[in-house]
C-alpha atoms as a PDB file:
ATOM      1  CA  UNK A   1      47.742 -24.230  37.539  1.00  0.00           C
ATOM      2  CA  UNK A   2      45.785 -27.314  37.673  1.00  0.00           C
ATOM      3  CA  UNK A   3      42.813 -27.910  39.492  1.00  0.00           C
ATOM      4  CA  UNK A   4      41.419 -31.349  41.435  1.00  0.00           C
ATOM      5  CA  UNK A   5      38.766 -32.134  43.417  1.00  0.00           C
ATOM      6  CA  UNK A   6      38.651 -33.969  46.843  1.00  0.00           C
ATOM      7  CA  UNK A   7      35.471 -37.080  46.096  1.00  0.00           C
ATOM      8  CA  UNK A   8      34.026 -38.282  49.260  1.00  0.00           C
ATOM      9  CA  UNK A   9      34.926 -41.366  49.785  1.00  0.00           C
ATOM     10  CA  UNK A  10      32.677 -41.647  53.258  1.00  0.00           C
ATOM     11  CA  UNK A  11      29.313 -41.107  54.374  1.00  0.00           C
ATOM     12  CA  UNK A  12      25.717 -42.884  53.964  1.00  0.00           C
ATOM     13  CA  UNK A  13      25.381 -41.858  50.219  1.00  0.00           C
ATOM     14  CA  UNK A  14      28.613 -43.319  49.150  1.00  0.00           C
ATOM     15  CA  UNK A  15      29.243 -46.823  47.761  1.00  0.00           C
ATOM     16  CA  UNK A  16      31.103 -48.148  44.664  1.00  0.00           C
ATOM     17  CA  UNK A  17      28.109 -46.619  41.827  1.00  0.00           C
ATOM     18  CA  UNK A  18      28.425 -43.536  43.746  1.00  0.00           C
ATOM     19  CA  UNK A  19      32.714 -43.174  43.436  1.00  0.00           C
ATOM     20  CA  UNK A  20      32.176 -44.230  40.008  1.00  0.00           C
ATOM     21  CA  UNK A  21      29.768 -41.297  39.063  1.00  0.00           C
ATOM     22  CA  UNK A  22      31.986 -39.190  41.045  1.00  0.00           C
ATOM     23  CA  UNK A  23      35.182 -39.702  38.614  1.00  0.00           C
ATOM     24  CA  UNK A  24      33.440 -40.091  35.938  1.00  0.00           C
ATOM     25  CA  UNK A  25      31.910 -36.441  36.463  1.00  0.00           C
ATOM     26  CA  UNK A  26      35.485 -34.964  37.563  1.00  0.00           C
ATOM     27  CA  UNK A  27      37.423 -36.161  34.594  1.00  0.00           C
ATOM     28  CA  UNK A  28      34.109 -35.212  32.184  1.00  0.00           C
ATOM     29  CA  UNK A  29      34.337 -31.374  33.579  1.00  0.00           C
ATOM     30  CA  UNK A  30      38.090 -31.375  33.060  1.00  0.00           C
ATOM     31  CA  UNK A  31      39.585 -31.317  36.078  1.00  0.00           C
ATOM     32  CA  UNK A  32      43.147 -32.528  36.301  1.00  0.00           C
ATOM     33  CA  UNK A  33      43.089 -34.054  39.573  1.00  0.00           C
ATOM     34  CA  UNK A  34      40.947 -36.508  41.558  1.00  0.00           C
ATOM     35  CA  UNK A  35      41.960 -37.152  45.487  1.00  0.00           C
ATOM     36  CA  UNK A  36      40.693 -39.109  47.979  1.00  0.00           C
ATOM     37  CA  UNK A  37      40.634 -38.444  51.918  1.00  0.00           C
ATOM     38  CA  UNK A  38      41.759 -41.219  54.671  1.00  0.00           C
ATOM     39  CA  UNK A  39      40.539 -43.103  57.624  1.00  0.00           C
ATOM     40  CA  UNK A  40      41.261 -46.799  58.808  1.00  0.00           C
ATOM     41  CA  UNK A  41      38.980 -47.197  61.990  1.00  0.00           C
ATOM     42  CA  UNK A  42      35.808 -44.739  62.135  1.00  0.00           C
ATOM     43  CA  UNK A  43      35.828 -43.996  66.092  1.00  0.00           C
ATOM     44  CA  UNK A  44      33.303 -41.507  67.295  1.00  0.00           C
ATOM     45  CA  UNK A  45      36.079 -38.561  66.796  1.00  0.00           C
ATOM     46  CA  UNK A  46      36.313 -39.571  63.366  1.00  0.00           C
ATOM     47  CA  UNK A  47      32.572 -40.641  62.142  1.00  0.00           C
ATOM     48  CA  UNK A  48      31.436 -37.253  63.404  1.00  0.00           C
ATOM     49  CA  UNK A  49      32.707 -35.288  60.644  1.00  0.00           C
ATOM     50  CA  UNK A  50      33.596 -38.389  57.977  1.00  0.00           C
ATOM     51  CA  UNK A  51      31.046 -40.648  58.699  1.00  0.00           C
ATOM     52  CA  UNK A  52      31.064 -44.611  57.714  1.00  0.00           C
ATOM     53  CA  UNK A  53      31.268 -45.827  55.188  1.00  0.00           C
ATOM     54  CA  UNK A  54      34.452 -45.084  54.649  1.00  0.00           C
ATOM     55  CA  UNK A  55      36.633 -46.387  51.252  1.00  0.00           C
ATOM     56  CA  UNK A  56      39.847 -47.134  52.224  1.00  0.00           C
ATOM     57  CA  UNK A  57      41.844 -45.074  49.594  1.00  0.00           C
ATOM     58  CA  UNK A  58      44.754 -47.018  48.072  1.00  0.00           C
ATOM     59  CA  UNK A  59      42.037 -49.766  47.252  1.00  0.00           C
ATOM     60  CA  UNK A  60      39.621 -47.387  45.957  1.00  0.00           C
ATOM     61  CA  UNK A  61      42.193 -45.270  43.531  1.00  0.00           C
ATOM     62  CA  UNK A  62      42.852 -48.761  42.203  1.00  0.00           C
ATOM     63  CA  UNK A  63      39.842 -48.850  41.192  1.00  0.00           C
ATOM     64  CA  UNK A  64      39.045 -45.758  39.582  1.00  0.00           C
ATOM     65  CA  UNK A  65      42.100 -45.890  37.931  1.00  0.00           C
ATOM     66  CA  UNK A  66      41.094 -48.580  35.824  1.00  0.00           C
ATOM     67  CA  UNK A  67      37.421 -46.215  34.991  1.00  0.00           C
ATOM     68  CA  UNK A  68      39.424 -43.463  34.541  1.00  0.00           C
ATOM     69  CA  UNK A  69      42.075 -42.439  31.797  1.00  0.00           C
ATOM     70  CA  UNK A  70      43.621 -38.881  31.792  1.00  0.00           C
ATOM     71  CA  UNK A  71      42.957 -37.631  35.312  1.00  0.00           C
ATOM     72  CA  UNK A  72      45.702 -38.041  37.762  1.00  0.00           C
ATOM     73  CA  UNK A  73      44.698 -39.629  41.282  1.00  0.00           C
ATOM     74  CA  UNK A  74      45.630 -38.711  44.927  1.00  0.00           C
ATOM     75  CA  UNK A  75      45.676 -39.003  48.220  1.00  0.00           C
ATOM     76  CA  UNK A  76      44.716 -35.869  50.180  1.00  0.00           C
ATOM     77  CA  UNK A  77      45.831 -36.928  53.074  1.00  0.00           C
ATOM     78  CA  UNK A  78      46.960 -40.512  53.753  1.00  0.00           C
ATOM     79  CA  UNK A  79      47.854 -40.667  57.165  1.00  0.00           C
ATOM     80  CA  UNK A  80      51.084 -41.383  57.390  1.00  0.00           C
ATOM     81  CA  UNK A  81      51.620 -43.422  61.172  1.00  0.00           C
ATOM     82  CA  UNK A  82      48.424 -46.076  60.359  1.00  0.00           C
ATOM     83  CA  UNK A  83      50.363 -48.185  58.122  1.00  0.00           C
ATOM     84  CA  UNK A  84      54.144 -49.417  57.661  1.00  0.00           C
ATOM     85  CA  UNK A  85      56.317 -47.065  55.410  1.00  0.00           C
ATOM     86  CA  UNK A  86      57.274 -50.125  53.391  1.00  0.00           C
ATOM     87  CA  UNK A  87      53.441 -51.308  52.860  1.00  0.00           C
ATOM     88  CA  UNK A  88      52.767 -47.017  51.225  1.00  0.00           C
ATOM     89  CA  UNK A  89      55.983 -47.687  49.378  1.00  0.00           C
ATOM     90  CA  UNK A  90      55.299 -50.556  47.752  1.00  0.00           C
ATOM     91  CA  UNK A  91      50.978 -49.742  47.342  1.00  0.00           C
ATOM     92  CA  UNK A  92      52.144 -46.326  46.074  1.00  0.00           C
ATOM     93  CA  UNK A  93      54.350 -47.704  43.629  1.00  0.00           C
ATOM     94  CA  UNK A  94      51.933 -50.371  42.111  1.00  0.00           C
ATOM     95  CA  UNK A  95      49.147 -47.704  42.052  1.00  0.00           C
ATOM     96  CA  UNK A  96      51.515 -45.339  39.881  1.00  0.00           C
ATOM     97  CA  UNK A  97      52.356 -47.997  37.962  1.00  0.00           C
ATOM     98  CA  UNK A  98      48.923 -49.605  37.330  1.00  0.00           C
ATOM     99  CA  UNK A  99      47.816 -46.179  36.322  1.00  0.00           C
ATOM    100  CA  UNK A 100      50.184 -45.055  34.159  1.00  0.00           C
ATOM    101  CA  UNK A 101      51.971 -42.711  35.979  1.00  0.00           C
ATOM    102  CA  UNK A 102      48.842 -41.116  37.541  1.00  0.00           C
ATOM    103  CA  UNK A 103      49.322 -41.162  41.274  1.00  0.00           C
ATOM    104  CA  UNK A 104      50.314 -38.449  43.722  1.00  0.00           C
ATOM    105  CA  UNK A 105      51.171 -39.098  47.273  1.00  0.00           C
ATOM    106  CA  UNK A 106      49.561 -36.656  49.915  1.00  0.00           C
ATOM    107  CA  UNK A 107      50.854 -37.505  53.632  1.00  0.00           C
ATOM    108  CA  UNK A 108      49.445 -36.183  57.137  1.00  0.00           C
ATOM    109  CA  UNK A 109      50.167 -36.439  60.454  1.00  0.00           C
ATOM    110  CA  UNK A 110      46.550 -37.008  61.201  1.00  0.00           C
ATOM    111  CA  UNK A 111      44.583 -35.933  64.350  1.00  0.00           C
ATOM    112  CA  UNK A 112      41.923 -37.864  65.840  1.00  0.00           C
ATOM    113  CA  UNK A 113      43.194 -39.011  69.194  1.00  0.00           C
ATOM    114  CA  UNK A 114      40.432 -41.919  68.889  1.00  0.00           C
ATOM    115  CA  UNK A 115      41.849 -43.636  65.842  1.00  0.00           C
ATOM    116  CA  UNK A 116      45.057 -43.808  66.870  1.00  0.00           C
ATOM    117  CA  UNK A 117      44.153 -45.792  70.227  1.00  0.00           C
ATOM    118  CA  UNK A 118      42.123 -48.167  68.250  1.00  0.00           C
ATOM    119  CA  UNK A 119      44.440 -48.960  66.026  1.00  0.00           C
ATOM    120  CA  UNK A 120      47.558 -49.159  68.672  1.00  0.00           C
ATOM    121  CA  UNK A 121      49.695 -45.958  67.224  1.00  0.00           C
ATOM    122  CA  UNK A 122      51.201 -43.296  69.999  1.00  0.00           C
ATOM    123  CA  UNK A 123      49.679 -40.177  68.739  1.00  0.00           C
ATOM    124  CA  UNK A 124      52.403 -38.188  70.508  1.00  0.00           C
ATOM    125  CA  UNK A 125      54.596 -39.992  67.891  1.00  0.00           C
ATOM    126  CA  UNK A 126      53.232 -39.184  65.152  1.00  0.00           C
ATOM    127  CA  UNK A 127      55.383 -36.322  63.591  1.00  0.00           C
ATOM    128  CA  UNK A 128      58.190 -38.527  64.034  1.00  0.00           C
ATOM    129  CA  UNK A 129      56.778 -41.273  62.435  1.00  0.00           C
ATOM    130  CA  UNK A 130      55.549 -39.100  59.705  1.00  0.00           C
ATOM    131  CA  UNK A 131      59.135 -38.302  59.238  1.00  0.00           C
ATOM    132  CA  UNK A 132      60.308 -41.850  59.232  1.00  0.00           C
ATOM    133  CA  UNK A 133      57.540 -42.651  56.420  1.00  0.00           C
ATOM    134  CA  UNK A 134      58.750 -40.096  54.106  1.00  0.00           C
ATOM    135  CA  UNK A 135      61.818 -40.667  54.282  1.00  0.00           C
ATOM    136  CA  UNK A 136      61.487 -44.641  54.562  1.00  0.00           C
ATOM    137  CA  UNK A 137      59.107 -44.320  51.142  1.00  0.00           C
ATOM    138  CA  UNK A 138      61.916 -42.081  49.321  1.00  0.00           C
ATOM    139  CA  UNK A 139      64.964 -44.491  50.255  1.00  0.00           C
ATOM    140  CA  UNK A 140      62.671 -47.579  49.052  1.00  0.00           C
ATOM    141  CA  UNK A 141      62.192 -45.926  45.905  1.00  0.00           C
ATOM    142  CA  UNK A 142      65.500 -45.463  44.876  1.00  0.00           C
ATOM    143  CA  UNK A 143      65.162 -49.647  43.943  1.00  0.00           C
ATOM    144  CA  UNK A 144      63.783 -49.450  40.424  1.00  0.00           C
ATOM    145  CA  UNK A 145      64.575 -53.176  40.333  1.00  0.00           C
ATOM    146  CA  UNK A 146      61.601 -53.877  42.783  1.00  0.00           C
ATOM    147  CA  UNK A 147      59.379 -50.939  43.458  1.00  0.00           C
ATOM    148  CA  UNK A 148      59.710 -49.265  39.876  1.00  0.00           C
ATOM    149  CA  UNK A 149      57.215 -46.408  41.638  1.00  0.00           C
ATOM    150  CA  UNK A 150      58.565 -43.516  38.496  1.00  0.00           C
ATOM    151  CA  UNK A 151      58.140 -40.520  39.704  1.00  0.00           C
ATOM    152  CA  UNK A 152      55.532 -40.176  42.366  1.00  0.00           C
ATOM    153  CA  UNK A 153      55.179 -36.575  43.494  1.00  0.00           C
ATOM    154  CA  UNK A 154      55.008 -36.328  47.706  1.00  0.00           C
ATOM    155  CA  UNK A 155      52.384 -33.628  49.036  1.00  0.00           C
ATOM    156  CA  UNK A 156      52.994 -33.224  52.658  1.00  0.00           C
ATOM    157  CA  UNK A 157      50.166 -31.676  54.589  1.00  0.00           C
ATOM    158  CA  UNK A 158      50.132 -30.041  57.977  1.00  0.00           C
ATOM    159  CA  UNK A 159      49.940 -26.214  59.115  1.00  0.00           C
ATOM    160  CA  UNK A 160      52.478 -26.110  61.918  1.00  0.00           C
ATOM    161  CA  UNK A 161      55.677 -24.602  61.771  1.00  0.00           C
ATOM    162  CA  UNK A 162      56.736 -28.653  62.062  1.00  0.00           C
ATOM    163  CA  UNK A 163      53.851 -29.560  59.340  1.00  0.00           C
ATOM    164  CA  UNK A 164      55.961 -26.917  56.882  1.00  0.00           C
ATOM    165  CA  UNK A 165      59.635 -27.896  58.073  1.00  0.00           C
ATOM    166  CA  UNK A 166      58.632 -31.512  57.273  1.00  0.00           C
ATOM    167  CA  UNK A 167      57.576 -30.220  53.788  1.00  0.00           C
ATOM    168  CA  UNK A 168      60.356 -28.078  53.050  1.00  0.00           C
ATOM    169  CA  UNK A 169      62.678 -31.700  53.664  1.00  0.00           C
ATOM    170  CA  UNK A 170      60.629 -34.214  52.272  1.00  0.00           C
ATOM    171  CA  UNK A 171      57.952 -32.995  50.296  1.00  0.00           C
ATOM    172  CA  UNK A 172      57.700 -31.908  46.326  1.00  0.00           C
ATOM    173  CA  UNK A 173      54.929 -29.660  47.407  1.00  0.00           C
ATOM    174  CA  UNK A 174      53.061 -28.366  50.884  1.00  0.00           C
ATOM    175  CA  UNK A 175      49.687 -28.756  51.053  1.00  0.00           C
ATOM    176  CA  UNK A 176      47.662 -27.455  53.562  1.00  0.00           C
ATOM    177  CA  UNK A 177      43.847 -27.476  54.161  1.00  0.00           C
ATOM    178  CA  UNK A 178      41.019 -25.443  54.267  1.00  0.00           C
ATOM    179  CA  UNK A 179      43.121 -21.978  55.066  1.00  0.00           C
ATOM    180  CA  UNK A 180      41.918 -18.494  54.684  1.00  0.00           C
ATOM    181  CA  UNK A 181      44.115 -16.699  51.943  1.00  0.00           C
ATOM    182  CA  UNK A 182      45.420 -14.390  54.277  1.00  0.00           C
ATOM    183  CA  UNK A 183      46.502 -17.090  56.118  1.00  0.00           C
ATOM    184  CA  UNK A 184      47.821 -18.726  53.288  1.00  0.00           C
ATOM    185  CA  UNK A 185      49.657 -15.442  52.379  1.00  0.00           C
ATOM    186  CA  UNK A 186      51.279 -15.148  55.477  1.00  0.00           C
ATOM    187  CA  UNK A 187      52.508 -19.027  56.043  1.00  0.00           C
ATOM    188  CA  UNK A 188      54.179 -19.017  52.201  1.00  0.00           C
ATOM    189  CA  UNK A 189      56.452 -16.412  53.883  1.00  0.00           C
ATOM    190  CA  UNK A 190      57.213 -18.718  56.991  1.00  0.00           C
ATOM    191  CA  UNK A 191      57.686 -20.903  54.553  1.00  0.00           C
ATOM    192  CA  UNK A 192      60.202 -19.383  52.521  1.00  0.00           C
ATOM    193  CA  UNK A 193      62.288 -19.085  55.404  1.00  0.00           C
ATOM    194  CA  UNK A 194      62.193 -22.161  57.101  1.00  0.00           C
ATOM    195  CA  UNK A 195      63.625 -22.993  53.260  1.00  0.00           C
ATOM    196  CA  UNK A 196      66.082 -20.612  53.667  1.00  0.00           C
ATOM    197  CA  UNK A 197      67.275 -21.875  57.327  1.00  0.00           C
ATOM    198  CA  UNK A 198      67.183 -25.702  55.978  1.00  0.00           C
ATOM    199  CA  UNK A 199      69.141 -24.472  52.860  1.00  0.00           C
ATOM    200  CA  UNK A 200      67.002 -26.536  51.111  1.00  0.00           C
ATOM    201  CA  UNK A 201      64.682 -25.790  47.671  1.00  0.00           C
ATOM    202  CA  UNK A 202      61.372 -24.095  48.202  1.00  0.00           C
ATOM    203  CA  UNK A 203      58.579 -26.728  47.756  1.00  0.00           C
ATOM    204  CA  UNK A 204      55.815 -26.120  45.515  1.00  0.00           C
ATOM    205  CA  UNK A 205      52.682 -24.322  46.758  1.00  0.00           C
ATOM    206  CA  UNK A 206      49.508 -26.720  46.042  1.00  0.00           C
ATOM    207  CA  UNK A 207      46.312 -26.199  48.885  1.00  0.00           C
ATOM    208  CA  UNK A 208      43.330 -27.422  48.968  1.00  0.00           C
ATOM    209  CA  UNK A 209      40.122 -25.693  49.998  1.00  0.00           C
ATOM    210  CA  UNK A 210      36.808 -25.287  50.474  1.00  0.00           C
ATOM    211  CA  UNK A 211      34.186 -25.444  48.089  1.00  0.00           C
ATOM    212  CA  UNK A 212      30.981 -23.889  48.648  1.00  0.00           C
ATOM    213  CA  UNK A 213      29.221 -21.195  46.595  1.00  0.00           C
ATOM    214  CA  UNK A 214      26.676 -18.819  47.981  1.00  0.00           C
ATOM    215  CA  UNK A 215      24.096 -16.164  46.041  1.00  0.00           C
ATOM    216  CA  UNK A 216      26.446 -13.424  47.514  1.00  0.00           C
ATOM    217  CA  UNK A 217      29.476 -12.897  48.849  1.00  0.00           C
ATOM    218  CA  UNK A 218      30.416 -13.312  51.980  1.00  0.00           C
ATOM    219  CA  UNK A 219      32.467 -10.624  54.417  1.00  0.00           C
ATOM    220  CA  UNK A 220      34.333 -13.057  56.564  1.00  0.00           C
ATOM    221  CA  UNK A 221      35.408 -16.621  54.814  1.00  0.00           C
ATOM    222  CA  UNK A 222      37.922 -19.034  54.143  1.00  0.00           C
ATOM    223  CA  UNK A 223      39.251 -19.690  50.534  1.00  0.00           C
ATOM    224  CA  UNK A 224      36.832 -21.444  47.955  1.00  0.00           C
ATOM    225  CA  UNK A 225      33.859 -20.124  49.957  1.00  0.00           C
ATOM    226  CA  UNK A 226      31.627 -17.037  48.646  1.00  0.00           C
ATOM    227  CA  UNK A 227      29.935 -16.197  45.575  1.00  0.00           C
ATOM    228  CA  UNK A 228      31.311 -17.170  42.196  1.00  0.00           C
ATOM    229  CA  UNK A 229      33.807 -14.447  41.873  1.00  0.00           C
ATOM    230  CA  UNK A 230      34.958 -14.773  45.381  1.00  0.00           C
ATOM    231  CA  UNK A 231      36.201 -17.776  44.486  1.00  0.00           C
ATOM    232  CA  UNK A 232      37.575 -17.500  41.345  1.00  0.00           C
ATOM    233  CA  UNK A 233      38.733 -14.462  42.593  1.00  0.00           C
ATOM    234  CA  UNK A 234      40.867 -17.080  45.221  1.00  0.00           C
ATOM    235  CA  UNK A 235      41.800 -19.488  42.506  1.00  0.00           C
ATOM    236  CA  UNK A 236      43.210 -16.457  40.550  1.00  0.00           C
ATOM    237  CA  UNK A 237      45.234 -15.320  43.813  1.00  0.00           C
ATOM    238  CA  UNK A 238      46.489 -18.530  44.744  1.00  0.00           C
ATOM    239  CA  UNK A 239      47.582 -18.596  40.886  1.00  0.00           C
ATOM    240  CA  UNK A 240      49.551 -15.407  41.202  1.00  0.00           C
ATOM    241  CA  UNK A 241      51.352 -16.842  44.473  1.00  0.00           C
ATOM    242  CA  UNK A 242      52.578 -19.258  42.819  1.00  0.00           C
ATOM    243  CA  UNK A 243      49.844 -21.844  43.147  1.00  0.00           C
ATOM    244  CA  UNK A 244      50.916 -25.478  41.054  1.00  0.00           C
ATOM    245  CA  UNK A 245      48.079 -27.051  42.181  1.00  0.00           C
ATOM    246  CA  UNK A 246      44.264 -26.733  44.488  1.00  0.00           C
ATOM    247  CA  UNK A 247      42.445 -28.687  45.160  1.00  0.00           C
ATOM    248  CA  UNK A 248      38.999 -28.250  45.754  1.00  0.00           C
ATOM    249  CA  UNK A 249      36.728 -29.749  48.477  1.00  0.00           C
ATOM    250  CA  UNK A 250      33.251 -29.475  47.849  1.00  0.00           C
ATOM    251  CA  UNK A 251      31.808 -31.688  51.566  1.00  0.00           C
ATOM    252  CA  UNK A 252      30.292 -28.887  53.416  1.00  0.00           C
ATOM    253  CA  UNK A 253      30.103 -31.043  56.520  1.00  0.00           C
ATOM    254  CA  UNK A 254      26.520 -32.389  56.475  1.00  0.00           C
ATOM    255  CA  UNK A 255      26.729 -36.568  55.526  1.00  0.00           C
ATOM    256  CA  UNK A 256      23.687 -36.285  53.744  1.00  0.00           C
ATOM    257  CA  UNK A 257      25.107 -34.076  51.351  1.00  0.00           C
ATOM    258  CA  UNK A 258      27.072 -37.692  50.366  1.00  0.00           C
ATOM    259  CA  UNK A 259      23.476 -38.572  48.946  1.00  0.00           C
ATOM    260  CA  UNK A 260      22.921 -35.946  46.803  1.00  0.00           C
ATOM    261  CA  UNK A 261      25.937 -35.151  45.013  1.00  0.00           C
ATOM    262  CA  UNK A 262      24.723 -33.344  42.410  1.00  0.00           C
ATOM    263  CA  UNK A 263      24.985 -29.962  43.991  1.00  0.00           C
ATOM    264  CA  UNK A 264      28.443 -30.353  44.022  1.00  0.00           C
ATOM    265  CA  UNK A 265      28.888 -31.497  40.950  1.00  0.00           C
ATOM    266  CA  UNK A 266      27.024 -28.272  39.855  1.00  0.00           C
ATOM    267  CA  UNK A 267      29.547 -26.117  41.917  1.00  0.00           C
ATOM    268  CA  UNK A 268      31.929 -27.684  40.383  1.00  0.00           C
ATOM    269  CA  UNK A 269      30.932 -27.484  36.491  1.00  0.00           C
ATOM    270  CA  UNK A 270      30.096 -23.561  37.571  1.00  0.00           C
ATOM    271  CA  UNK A 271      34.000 -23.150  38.637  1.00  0.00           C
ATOM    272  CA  UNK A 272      34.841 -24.795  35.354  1.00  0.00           C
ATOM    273  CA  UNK A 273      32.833 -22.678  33.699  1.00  0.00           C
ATOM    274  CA  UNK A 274      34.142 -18.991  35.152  1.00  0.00           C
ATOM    275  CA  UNK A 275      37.693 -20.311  34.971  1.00  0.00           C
ATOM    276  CA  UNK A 276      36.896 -20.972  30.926  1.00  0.00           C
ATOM    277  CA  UNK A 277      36.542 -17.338  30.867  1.00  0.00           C
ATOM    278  CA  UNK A 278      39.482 -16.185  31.752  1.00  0.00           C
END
């Protein structure tokens, strides 16, 4: 199973020294994947939990994939309805290509009401034009004369029973965020059989979750939260269900924490670490 690590690419502490540190710390603990969250306009709904300044992702994976050289690069999520399925078709393609092969595609939905009106997109169309993207991106792949993307995995996000349908047709994997494992459990079996009823292949299973480590466990929790063997503990489960990929998040949800990142970059090496021991 690998493991990744969503960077901030937002808030007061974060500019282009900062993302550099970031990957370089990632890739030096071993981590196989580094991804990258997206916003376009910060409105109030947005800068309240991913606070300016915010680094565009496409343009900032460029950039670390010319620091970086094993570690594969991601977008967890792009939003799918902010930009023109042909534009993340073609940026996608030159990213995986300029990389070396590197690049995985996360898609959303998205969800703040606020962005959407500032940047003229009907949020009540937005699963719709989440399905036009994906499938728009896949078609415009197909022409290796001009996009030569090679093989891009597609992570679709989204926790509805619409987020998972939309996975199960156009995704290589379903990636939801920031779930409980219960939770996470119980929607692999919805999963299964919206699969089933779309008589369509089972994507793979690759989540992403929190990240925060406390002296002692914790009774009630989400996944990646707890002591140290709470969450290995998770990584271990999510292994055993079939897990291909998480993807850890380590922003607790304070912006100054984007100022001093190195106690998640101590979280981190301390995952590293207990998974070593297996």
């Amino acid at each position: 199973m690998e493991i990744g690590v969503n960077v901030p690419n937002f808030g007061p502490g974060t500019d282009p020294g900062r993302l550099r540190d970031w990957a370089r710390t990632v890739e030096g603990l071993g981590f196989d994947l580094l991804m990258l969250s997206d916003h376009v306009a910060i409105t109030p709904d947005v800068a309240e939990q991913y606070p300016a300044p915010f680094y565009e992702p496409f343009t900032a994976l460029s950039w670390l994939a010319g620091i970086t050289d094993t570690i594969r690069l991601g977008t967890t999520v792009l939003i799918a309805p902010y930009r023109h399925p042909l534009l993340v078709a073609r940026m996608a393609a030159n990213l995986n290509q300029l990389s070396g092969g590197r690049f995985v595609l996360g898609v959303g939905a998205g969800w703040a009401r606020q962005e959407f009106e500032a940047l003229g997109v009907d949020f009540a169309q937005r699963g719709e034009l989440t399905d036009e993207l994906l499938r728009t991106v896949r078609d415009a792949w197909t022409n290796d004369a001009d996009y030569r993307s090679g093989d891009i995995p597609i992570w679709v996000g989204g926790l509805s029973t619409a987020g998972m349908r939309r996975a199960v047709r156009f995704g290589d994997a379903w990636h939801p965020l920031r779930q409980s494992m219960d939770w996470m459990r119980n929607a692999l079996g919805v999963l299964a059989k919206i699969a089933e009823n779309e008589q369509r292949a089972l994507p793979a299973f690759s989540p992403r979750i929190l990240l925060r480590l406390t002296p002692e466990p914790l009774d009630e929790r989400v996944a990646g939260e707890g002591s140290i063997d709470q969450v290995i503990g998770d990584l271990n489960q999510l292994e055993a269900l079939g897990a291909e990929a998480v993807v850890l998040d380590p922003f607790i949800g304070d912006p100054a924490e984007t100022e001093r990142p190195e106690t998640a970059w101590s979280a981190l090496a301390t995952v590293m670490a207990h998974r070593g021991d297996k």
